[in-house]
N, C-alpha and C. Protein backbone atom coordinates (compact mmCIF):
# COMPACT_ATOMS: atom_id res chain seq x y z
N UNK A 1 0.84 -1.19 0.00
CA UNK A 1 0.00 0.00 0.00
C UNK A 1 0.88 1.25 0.00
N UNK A 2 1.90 1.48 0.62
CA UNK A 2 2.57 2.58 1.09
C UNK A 2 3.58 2.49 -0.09
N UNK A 3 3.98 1.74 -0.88
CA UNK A 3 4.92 1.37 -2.28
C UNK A 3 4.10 2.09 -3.36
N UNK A 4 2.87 1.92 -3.30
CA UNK A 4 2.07 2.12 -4.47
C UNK A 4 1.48 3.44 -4.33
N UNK A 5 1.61 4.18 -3.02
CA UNK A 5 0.92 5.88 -2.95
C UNK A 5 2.65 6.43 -2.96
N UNK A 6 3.52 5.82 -2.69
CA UNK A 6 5.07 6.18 -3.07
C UNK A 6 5.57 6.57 -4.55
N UNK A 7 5.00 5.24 -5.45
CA UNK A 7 5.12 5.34 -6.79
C UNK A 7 4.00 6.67 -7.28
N UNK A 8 2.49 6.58 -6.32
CA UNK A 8 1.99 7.86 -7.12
C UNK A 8 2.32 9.27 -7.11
N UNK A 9 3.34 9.35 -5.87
CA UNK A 9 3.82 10.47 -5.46
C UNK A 9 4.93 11.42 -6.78
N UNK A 10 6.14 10.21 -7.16
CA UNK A 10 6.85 9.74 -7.60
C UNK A 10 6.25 10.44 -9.29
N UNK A 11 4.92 9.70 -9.32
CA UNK A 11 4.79 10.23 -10.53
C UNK A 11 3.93 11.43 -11.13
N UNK A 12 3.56 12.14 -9.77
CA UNK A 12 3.03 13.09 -9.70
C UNK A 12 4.03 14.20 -9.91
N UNK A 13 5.03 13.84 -8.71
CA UNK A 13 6.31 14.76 -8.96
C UNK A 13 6.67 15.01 -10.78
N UNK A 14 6.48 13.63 -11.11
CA UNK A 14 7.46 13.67 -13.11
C UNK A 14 6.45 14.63 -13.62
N UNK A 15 5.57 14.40 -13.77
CA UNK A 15 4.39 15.17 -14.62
C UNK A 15 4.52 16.67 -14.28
N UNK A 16 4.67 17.15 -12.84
CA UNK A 16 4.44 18.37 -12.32
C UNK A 16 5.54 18.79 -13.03
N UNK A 17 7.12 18.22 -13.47
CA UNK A 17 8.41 19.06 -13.27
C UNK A 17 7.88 18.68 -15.04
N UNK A 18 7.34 18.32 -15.59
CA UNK A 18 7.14 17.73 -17.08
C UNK A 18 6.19 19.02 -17.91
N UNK A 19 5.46 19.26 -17.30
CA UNK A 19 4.24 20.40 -17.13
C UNK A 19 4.91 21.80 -17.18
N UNK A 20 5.82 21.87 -15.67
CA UNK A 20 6.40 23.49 -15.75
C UNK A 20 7.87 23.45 -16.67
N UNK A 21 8.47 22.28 -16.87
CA UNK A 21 9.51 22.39 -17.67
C UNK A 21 8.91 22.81 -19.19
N UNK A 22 8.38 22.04 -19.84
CA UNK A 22 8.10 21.80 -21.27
C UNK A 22 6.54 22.78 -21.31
N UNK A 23 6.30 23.47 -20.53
CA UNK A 23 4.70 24.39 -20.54
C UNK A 23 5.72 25.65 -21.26
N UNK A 24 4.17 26.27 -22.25
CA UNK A 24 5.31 27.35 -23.34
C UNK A 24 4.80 28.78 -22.41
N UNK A 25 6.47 29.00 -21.84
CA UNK A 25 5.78 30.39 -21.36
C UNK A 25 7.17 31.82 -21.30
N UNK A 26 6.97 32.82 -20.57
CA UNK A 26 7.90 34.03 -20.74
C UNK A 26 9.25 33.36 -19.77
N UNK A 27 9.24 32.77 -19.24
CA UNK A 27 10.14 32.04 -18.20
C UNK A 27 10.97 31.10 -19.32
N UNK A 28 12.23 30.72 -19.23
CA UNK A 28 13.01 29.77 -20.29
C UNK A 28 13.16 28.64 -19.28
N UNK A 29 12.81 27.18 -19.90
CA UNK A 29 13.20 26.55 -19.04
C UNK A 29 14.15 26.24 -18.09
N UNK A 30 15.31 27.09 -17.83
CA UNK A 30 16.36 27.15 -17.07
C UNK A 30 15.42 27.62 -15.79
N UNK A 31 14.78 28.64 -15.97
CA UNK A 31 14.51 28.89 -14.92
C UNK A 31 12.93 28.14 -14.19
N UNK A 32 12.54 27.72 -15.20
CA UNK A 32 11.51 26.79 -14.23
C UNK A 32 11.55 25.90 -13.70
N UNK A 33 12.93 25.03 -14.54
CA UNK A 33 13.00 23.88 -13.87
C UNK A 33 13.65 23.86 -12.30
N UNK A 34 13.97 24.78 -11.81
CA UNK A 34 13.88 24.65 -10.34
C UNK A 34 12.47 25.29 -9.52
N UNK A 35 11.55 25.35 -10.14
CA UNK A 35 10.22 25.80 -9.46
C UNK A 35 9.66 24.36 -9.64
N UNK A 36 10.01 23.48 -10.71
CA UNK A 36 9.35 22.29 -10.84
C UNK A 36 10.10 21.28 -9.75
N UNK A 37 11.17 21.20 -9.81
CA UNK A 37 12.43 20.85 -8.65
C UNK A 37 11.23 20.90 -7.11
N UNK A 38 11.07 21.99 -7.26
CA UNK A 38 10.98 22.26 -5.63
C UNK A 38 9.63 21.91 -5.42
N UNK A 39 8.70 22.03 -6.37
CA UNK A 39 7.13 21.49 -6.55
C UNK A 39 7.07 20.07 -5.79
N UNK A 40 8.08 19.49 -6.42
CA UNK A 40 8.38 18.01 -6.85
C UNK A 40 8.83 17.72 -4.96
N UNK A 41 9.75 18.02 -5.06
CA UNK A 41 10.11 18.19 -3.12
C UNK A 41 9.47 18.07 -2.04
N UNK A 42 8.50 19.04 -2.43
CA UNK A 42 7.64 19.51 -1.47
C UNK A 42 6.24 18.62 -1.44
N UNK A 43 6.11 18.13 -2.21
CA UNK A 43 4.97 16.82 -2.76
C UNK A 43 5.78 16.01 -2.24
N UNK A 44 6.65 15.46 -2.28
CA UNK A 44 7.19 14.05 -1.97
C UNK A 44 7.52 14.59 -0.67
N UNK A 45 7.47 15.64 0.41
CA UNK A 45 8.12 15.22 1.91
C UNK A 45 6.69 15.79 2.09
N UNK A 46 5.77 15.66 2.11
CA UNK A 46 4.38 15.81 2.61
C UNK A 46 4.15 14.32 3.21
């Protein structure tokens, strides 16, 4: 049970940093990908 809300965490994190990395916006991905970084972090130590 706790493997399988681990893995959803896991892949919640990919999508979120997948979303703000590759999303078309005024920001270059250099700089989002540490807002997606820390998204990702902060979801997984919840």
């Amino acid at each position: 049970m706790r493997s399988l809300f681990l893995k959803q965490q896991i892949l919640i994190s990919l999508l979120l940093f997948a979303a703000v990395a590759y999303l078309p916006s005024n920001h270059s991905r250099q700089d989002s990908a540490p807002v997606a970084i820390s998204h990702g972090c902060s979801l997984a130590s919840h």
